[in-house]
PDB file of N, CA and C in Angstrom:
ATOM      1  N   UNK A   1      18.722 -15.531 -14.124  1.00  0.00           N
ATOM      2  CA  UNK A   1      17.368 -15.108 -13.831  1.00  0.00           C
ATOM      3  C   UNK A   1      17.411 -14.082 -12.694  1.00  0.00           C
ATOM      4  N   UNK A   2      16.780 -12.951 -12.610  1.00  0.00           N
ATOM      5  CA  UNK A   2      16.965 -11.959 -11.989  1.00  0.00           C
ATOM      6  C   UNK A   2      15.331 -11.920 -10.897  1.00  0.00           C
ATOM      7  N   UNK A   3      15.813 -11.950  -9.594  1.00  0.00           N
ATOM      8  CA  UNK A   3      14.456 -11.970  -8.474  1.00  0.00           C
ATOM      9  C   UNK A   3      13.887 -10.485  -8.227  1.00  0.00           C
ATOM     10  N   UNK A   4      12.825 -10.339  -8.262  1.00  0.00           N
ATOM     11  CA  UNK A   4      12.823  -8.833  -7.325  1.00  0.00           C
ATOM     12  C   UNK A   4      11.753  -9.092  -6.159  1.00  0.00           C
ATOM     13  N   UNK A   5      11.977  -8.208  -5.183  1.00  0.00           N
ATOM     14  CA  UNK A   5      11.275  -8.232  -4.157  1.00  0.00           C
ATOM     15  C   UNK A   5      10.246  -7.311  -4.013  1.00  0.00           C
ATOM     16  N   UNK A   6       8.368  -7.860  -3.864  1.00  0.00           N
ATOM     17  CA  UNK A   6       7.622  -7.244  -4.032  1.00  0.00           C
ATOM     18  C   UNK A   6       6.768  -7.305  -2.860  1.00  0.00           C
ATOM     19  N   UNK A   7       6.798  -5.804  -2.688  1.00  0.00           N
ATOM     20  CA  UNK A   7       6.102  -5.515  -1.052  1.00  0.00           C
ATOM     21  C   UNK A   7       5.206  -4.422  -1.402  1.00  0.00           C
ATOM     22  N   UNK A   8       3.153  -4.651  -0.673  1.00  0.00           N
ATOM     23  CA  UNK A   8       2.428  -4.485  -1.426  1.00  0.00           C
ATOM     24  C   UNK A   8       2.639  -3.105  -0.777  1.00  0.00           C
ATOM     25  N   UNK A   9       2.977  -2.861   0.195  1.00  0.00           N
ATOM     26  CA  UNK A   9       3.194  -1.149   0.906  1.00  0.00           C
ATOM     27  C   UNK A   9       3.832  -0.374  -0.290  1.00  0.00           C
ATOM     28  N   UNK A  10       4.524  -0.554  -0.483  1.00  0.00           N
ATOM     29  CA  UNK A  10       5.615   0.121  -1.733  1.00  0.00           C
ATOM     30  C   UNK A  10       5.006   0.144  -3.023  1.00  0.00           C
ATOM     31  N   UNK A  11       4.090  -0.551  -3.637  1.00  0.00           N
ATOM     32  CA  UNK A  11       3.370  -0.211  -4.530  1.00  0.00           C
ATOM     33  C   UNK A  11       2.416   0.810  -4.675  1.00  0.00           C
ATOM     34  N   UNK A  12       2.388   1.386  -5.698  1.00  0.00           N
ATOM     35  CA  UNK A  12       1.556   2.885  -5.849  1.00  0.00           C
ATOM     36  C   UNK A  12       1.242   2.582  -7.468  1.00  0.00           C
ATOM     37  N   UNK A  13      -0.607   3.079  -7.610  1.00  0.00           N
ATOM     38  CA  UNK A  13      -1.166   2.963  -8.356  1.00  0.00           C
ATOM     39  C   UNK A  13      -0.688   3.995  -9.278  1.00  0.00           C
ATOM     40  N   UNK A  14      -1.140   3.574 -10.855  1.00  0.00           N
ATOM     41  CA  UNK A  14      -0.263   4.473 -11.930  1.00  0.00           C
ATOM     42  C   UNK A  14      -1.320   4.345 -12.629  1.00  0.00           C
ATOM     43  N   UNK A  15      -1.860   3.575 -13.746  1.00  0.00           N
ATOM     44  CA  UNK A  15      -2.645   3.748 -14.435  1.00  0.00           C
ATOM     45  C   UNK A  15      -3.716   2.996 -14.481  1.00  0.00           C
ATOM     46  N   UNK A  16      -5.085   2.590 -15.403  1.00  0.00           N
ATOM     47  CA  UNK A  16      -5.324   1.634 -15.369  1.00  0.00           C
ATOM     48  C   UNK A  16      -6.588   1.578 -16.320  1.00  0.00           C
ATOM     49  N   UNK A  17      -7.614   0.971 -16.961  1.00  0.00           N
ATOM     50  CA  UNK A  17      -8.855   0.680 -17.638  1.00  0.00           C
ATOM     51  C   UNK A  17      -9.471   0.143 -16.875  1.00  0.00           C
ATOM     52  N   UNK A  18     -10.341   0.173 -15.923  1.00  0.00           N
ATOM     53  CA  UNK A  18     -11.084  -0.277 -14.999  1.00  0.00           C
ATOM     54  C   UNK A  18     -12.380   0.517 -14.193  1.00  0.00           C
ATOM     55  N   UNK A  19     -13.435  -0.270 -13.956  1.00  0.00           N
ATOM     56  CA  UNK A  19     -14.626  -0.001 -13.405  1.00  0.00           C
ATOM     57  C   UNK A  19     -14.014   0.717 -12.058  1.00  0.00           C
ATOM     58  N   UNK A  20     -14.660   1.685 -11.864  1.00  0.00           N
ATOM     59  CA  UNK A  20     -14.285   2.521 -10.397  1.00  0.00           C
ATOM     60  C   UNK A  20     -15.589   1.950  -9.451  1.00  0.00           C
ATOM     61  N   UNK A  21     -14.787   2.110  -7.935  1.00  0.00           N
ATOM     62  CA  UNK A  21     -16.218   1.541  -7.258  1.00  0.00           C
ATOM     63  C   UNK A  21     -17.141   2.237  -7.205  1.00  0.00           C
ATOM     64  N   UNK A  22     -17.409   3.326  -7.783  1.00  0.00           N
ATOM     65  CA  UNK A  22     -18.597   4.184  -6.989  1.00  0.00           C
ATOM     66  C   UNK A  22     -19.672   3.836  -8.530  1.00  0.00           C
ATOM     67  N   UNK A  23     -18.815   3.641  -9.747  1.00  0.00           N
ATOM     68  CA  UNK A  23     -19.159   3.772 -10.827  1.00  0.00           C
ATOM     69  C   UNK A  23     -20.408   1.934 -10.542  1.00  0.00           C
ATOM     70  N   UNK A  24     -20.124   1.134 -10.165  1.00  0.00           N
ATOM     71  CA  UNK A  24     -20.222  -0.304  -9.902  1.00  0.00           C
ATOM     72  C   UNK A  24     -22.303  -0.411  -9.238  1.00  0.00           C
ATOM     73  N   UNK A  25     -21.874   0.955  -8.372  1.00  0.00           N
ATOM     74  CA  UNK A  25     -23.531   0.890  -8.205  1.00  0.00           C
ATOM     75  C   UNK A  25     -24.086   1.081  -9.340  1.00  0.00           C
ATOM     76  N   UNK A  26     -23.734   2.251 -10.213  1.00  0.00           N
ATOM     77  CA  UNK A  26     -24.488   2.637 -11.537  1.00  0.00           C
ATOM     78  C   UNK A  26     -24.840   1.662 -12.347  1.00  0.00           C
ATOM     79  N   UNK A  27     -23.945   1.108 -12.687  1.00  0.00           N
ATOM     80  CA  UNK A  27     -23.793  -0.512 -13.915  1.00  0.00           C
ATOM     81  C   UNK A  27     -25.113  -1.506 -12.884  1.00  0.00           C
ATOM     82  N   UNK A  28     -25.182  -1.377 -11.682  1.00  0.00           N
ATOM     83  CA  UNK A  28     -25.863  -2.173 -11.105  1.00  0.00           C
ATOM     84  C   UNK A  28     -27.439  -1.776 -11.198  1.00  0.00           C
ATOM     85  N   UNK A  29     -27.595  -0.320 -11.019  1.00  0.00           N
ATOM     86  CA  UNK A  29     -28.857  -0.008 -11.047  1.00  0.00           C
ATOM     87  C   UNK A  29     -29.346   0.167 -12.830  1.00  0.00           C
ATOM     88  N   UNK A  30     -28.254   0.503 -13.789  1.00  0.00           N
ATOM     89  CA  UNK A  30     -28.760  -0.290 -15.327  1.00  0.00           C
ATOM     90  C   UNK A  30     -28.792  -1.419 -15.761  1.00  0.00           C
ATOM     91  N   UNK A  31     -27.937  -2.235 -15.084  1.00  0.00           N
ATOM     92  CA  UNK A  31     -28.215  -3.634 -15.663  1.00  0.00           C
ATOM     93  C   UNK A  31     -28.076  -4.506 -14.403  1.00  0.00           C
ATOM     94  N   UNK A  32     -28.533  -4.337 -13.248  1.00  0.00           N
ATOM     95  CA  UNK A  32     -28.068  -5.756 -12.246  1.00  0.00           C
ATOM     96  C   UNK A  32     -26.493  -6.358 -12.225  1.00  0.00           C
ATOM     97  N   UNK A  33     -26.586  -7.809 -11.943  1.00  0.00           N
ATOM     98  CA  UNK A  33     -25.256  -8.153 -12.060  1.00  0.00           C
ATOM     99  C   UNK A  33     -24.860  -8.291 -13.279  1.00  0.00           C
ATOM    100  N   UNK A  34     -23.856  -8.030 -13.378  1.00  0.00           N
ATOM    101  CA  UNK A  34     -22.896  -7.836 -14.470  1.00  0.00           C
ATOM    102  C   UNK A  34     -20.883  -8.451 -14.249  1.00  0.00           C
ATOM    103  N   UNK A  35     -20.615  -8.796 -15.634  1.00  0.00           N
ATOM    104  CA  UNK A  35     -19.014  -9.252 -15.499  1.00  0.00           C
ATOM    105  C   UNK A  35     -18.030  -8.684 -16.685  1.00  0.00           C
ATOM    106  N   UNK A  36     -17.513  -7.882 -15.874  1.00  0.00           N
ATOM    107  CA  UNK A  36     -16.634  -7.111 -17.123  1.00  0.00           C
ATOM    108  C   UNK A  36     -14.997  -7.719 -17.481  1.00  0.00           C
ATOM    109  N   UNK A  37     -15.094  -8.300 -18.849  1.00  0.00           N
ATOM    110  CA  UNK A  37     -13.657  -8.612 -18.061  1.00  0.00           C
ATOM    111  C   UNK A  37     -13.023  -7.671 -18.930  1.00  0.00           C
ATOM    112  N   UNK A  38     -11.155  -7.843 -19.581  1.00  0.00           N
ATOM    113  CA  UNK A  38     -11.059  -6.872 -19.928  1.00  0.00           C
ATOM    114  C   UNK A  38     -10.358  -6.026 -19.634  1.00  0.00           C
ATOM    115  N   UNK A  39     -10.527  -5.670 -18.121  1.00  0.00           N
ATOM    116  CA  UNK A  39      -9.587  -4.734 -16.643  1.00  0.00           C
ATOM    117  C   UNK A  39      -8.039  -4.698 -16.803  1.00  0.00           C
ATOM    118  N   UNK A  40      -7.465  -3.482 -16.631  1.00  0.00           N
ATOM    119  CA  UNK A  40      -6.192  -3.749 -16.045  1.00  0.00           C
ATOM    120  C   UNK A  40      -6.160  -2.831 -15.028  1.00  0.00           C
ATOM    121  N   UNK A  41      -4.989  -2.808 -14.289  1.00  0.00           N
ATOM    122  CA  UNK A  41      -4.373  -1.888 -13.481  1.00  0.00           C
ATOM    123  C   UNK A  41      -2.886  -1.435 -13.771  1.00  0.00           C
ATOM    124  N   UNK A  42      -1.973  -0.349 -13.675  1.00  0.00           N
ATOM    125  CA  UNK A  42      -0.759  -0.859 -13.625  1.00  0.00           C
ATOM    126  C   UNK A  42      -0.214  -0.384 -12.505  1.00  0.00           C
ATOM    127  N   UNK A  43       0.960  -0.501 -12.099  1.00  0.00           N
ATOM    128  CA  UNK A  43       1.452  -0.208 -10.470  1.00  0.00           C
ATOM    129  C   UNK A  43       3.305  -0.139 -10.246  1.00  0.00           C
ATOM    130  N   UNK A  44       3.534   0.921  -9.700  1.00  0.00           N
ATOM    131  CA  UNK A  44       5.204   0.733  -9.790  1.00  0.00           C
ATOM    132  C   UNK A  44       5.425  -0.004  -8.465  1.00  0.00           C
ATOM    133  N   UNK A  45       6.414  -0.425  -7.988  1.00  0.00           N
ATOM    134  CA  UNK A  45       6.647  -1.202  -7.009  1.00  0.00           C
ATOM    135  C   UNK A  45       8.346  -0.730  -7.392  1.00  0.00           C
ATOM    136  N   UNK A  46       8.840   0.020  -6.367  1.00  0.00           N
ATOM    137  CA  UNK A  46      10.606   0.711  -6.826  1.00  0.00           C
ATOM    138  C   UNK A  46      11.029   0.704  -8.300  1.00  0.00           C
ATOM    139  N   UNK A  47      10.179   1.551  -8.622  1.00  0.00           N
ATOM    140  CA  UNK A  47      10.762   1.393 -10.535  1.00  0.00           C
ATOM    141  C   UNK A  47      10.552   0.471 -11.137  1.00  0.00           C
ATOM    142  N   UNK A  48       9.819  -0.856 -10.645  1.00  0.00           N
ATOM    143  CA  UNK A  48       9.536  -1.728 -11.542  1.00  0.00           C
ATOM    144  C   UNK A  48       7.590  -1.704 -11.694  1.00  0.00           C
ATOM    145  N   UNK A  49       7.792  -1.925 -12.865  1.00  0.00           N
ATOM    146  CA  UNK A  49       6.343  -2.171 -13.572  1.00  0.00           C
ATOM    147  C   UNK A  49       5.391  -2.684 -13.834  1.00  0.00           C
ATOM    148  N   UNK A  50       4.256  -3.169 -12.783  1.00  0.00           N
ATOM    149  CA  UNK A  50       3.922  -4.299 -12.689  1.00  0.00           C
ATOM    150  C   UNK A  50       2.047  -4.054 -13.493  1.00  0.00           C
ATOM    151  N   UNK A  51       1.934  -4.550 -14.853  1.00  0.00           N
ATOM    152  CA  UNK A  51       0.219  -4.623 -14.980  1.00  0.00           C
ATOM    153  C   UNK A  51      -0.360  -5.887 -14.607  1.00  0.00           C
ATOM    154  N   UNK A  52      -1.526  -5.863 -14.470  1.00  0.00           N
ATOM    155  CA  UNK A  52      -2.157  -6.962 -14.177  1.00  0.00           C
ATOM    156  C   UNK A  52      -3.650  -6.950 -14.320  1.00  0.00           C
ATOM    157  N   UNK A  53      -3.851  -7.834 -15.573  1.00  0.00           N
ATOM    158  CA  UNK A  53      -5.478  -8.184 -15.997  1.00  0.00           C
ATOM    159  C   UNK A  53      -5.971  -8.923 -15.341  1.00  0.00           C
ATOM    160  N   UNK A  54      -7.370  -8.593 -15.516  1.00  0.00           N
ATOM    161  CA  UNK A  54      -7.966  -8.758 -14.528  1.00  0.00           C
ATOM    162  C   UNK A  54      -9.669  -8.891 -14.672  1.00  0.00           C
ATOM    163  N   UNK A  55     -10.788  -9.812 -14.534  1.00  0.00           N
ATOM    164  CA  UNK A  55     -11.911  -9.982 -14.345  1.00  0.00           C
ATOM    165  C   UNK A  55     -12.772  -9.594 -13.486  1.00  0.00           C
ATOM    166  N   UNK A  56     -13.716  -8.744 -13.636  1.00  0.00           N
ATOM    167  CA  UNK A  56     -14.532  -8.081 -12.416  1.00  0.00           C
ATOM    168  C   UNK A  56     -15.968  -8.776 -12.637  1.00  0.00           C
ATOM    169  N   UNK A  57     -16.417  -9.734 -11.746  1.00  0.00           N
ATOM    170  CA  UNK A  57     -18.122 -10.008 -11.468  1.00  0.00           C
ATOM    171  C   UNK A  57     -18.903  -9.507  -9.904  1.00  0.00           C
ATOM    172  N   UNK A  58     -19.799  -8.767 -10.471  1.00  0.00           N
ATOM    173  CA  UNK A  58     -20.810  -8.036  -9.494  1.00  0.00           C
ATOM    174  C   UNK A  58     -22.005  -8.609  -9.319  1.00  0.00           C
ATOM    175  N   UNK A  59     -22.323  -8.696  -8.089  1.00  0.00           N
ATOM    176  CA  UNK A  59     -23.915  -9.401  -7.898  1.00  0.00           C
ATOM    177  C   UNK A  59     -24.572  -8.711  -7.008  1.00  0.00           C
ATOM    178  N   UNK A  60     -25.475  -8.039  -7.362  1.00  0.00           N
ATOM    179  CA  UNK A  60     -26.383  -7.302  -6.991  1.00  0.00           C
ATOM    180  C   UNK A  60     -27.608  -6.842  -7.541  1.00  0.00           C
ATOM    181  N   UNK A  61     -28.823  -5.882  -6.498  1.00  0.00           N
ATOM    182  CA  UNK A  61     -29.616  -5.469  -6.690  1.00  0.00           C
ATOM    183  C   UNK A  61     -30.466  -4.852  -6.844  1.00  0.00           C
ATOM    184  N   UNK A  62     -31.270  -4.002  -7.287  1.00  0.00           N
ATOM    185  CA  UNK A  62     -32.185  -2.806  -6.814  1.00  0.00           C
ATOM    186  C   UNK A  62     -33.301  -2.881  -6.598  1.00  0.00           C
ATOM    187  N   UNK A  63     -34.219  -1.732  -5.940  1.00  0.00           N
ATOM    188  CA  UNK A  63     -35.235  -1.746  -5.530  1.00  0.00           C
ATOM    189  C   UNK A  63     -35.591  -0.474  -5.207  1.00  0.00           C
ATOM    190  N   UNK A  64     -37.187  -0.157  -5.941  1.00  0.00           N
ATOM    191  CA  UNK A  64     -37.805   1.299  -5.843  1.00  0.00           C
ATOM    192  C   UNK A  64     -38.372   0.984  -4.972  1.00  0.00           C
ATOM    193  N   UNK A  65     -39.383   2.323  -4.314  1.00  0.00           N
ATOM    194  CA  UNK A  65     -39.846   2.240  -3.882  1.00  0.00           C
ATOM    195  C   UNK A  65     -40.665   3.151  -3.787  1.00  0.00           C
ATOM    196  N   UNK A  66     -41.824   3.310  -4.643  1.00  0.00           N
ATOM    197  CA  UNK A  66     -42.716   4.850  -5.232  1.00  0.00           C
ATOM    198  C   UNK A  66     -42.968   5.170  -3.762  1.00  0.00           C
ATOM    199  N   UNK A  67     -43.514   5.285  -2.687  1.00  0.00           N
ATOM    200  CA  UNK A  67     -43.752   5.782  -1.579  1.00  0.00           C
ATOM    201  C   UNK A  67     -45.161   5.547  -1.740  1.00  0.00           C
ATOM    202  N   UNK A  68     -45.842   6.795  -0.478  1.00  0.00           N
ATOM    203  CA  UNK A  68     -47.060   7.085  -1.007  1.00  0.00           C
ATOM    204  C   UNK A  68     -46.907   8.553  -0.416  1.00  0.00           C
ATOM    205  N   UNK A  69     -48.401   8.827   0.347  1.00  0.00           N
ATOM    206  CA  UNK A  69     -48.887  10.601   0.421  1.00  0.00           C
ATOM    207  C   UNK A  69     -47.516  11.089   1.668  1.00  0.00           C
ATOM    208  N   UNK A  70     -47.330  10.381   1.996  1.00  0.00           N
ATOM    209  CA  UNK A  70     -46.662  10.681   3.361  1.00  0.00           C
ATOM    210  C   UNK A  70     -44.731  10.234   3.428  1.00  0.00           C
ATOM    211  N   UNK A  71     -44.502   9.690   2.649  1.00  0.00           N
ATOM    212  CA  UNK A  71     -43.396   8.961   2.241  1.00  0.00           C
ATOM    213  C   UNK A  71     -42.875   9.101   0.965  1.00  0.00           C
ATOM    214  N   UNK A  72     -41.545   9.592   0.671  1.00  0.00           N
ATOM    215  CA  UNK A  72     -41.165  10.055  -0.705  1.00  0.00           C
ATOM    216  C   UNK A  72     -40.535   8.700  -1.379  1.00  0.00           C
ATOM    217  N   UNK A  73     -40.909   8.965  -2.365  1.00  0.00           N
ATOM    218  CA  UNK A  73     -39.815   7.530  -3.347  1.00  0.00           C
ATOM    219  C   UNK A  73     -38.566   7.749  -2.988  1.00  0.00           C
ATOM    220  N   UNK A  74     -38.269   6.316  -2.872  1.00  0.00           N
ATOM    221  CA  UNK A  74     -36.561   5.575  -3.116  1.00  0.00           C
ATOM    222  C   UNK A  74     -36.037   4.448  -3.813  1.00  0.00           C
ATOM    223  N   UNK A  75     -35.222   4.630  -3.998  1.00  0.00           N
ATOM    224  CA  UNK A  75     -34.374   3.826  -4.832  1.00  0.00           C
ATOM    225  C   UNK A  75     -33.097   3.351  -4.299  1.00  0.00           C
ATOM    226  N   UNK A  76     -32.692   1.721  -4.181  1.00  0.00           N
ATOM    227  CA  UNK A  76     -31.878   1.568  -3.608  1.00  0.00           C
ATOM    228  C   UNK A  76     -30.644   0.563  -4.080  1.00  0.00           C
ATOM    229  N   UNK A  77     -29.447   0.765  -3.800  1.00  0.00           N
ATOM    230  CA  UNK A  77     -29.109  -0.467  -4.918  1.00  0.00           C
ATOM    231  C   UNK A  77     -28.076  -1.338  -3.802  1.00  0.00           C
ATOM    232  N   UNK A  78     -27.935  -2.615  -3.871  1.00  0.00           N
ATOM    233  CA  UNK A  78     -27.090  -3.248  -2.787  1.00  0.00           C
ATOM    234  C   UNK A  78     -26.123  -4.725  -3.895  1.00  0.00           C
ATOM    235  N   UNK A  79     -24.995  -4.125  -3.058  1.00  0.00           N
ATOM    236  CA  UNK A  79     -24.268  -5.123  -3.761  1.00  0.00           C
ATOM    237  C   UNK A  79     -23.865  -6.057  -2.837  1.00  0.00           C
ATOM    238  N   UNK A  80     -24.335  -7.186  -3.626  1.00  0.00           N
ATOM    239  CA  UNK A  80     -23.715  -8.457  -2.870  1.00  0.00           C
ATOM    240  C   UNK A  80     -22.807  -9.323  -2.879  1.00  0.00           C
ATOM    241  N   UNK A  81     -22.179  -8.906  -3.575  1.00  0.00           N
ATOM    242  CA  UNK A  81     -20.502  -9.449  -3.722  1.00  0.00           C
ATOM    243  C   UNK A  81     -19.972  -9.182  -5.113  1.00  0.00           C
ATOM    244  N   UNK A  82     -18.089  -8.680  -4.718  1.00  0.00           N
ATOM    245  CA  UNK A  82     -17.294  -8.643  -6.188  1.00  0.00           C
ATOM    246  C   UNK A  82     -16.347  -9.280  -5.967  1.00  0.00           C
ATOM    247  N   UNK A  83     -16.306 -10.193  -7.229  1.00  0.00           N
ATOM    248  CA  UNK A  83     -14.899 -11.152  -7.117  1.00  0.00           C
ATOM    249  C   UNK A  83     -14.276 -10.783  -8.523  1.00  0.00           C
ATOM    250  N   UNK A  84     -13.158 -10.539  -7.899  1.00  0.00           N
ATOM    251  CA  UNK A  84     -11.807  -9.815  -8.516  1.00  0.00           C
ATOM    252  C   UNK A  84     -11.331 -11.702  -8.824  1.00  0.00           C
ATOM    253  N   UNK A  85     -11.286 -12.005 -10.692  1.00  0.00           N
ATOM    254  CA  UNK A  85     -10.174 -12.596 -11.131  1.00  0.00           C
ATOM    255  C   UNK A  85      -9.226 -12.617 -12.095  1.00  0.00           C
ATOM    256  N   UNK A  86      -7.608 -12.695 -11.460  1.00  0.00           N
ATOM    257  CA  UNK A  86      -6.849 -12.495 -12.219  1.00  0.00           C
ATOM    258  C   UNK A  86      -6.221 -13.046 -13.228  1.00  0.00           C
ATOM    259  N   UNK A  87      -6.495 -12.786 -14.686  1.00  0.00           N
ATOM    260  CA  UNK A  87      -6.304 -13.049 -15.826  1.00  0.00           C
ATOM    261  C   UNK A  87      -4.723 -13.512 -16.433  1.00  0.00           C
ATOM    262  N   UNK A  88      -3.854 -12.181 -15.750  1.00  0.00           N
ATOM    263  CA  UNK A  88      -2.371 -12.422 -15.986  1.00  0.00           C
ATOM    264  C   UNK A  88      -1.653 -11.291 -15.243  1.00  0.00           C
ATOM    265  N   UNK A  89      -0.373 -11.152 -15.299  1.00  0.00           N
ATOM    266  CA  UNK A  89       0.596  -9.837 -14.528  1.00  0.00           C
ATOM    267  C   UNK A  89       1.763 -10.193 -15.230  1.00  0.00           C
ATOM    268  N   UNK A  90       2.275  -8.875 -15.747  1.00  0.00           N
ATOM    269  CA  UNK A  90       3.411  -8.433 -16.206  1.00  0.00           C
ATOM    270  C   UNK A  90       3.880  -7.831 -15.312  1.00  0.00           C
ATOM    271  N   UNK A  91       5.309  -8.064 -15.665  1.00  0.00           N
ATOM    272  CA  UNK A  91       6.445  -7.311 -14.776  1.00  0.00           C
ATOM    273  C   UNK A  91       7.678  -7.206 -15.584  1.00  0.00           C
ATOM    274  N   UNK A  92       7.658  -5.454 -15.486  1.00  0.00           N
ATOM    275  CA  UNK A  92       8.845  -4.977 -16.794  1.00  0.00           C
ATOM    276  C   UNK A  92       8.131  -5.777 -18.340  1.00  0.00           C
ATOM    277  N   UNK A  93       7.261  -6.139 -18.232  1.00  0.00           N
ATOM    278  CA  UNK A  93       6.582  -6.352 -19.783  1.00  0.00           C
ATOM    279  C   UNK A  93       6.709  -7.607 -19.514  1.00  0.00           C
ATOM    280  N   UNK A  94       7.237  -8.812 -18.812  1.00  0.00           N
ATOM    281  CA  UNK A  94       7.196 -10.146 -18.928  1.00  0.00           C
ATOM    282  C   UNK A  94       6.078 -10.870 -18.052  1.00  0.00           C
ATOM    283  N   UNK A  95       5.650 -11.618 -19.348  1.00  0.00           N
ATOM    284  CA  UNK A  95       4.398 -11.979 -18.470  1.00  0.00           C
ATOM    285  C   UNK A  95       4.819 -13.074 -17.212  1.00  0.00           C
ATOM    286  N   UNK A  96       4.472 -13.139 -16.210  1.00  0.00           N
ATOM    287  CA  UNK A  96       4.705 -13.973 -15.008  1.00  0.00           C
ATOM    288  C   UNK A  96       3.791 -15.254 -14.850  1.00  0.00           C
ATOM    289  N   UNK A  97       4.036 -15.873 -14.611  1.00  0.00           N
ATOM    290  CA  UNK A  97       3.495 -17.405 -14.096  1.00  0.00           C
ATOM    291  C   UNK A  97       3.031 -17.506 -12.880  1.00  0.00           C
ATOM    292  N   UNK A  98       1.630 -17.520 -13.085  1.00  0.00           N
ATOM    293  CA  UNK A  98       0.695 -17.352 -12.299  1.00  0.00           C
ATOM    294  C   UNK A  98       0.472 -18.551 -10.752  1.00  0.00           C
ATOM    295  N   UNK A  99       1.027 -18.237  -9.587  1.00  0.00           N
ATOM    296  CA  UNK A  99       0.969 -19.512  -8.627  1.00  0.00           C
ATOM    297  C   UNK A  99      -0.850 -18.824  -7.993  1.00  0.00           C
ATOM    298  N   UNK A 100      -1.297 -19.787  -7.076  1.00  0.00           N
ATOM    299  CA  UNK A 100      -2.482 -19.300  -6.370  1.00  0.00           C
ATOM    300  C   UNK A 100      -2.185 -18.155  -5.245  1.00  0.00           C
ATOM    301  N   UNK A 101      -1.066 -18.429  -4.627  1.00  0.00           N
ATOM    302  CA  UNK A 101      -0.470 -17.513  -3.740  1.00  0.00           C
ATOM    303  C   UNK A 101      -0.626 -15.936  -4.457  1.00  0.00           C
ATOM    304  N   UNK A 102       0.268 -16.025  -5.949  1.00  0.00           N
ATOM    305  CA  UNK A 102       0.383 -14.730  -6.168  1.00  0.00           C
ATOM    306  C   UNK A 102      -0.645 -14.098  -7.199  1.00  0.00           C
ATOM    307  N   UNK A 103      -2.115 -14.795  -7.532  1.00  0.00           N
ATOM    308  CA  UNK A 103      -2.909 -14.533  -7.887  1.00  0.00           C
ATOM    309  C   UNK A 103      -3.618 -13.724  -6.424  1.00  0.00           C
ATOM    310  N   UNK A 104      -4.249 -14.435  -5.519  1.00  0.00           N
ATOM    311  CA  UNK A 104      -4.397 -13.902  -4.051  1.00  0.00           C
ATOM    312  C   UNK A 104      -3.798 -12.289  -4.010  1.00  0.00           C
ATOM    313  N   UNK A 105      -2.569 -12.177  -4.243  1.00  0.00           N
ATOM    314  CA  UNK A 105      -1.948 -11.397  -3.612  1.00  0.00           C
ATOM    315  C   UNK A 105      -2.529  -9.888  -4.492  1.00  0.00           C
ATOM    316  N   UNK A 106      -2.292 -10.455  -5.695  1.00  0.00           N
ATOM    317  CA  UNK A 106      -2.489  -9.556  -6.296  1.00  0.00           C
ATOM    318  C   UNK A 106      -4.560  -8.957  -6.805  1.00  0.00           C
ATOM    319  N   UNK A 107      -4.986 -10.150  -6.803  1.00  0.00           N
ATOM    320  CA  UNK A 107      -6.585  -9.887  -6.391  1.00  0.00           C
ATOM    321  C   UNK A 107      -6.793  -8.682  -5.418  1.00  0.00           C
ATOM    322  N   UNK A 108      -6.280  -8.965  -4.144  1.00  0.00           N
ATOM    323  CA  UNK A 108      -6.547  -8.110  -3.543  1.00  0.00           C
ATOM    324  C   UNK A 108      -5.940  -6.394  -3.263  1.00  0.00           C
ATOM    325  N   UNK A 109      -4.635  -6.542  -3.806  1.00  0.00           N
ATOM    326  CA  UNK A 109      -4.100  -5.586  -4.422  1.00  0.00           C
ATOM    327  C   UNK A 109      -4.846  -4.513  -5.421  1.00  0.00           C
ATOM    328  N   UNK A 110      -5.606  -5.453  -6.391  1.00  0.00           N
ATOM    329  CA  UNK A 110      -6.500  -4.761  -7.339  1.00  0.00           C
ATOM    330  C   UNK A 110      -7.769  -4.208  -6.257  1.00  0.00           C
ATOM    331  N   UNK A 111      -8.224  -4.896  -5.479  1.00  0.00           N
ATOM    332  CA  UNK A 111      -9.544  -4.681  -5.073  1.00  0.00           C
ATOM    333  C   UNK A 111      -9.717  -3.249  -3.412  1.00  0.00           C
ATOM    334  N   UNK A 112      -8.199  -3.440  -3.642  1.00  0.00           N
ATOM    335  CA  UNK A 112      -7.787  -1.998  -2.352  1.00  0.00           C
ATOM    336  C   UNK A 112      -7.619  -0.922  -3.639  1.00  0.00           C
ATOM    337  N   UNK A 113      -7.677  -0.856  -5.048  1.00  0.00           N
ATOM    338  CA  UNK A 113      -7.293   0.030  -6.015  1.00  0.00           C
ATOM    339  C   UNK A 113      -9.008   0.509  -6.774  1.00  0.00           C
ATOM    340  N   UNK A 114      -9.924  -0.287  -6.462  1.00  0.00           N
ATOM    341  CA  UNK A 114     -10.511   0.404  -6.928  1.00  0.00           C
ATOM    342  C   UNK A 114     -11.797   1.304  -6.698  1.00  0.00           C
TER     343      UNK A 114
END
């Protein structure tokens, strides 16, 4: 069985199917909260290949606000929390066995990526 050593500095984003954050207000101001699952990312870490699926839920809200004679309309949208969960992670194509530690690790890995 062969170990490799994975350090999140050394990882660099490569590809991925996933909601972008800026995109996250939009989905919010058409439909409120919403849960996409679905997601991947993929990521090299020294030549090795790491994807990892992944669940995105958003909770949030909007709010107009026509104005009146003196005050222009607004529109505002606020998000109140995204929880990143991870589905599975490959490495070199093998799927890995998921501990809580390295779900964690990699949650947040995804959530500095998007």
């Amino acid at each position: 069985m062969d170990f490799i050593t994975f350090n999140t500095q050394n990882t660099k984003f490569v590809d991925g199917e996933f909601i972008k954050n800026d995109d996250i207000y939009d989905k919010i101001y058409e439909d409120g909260s919403f849960t996409l699952d679905d997601q991947w990312m993929s990521f090299d870490c020294n030549g090795v290949s790491i994807v990892v699926d992944y669940e995105i839920s958003v909770s949030g809200s909007s709010s107009y606000d026509s104005g009146d004679y003196w005050t222009p309309p607004s529109y505002d949208v606020d998000v109140d929390s995204v929880d990143i969960s991870v589905t599975s992670v490959s490495i070199d194509e093998y799927e890995v066995e998921l501990t809580s530690e390295l779900k964690e690790i990699f949650e947040i890995l995804v959530t500095k990526s998007l």
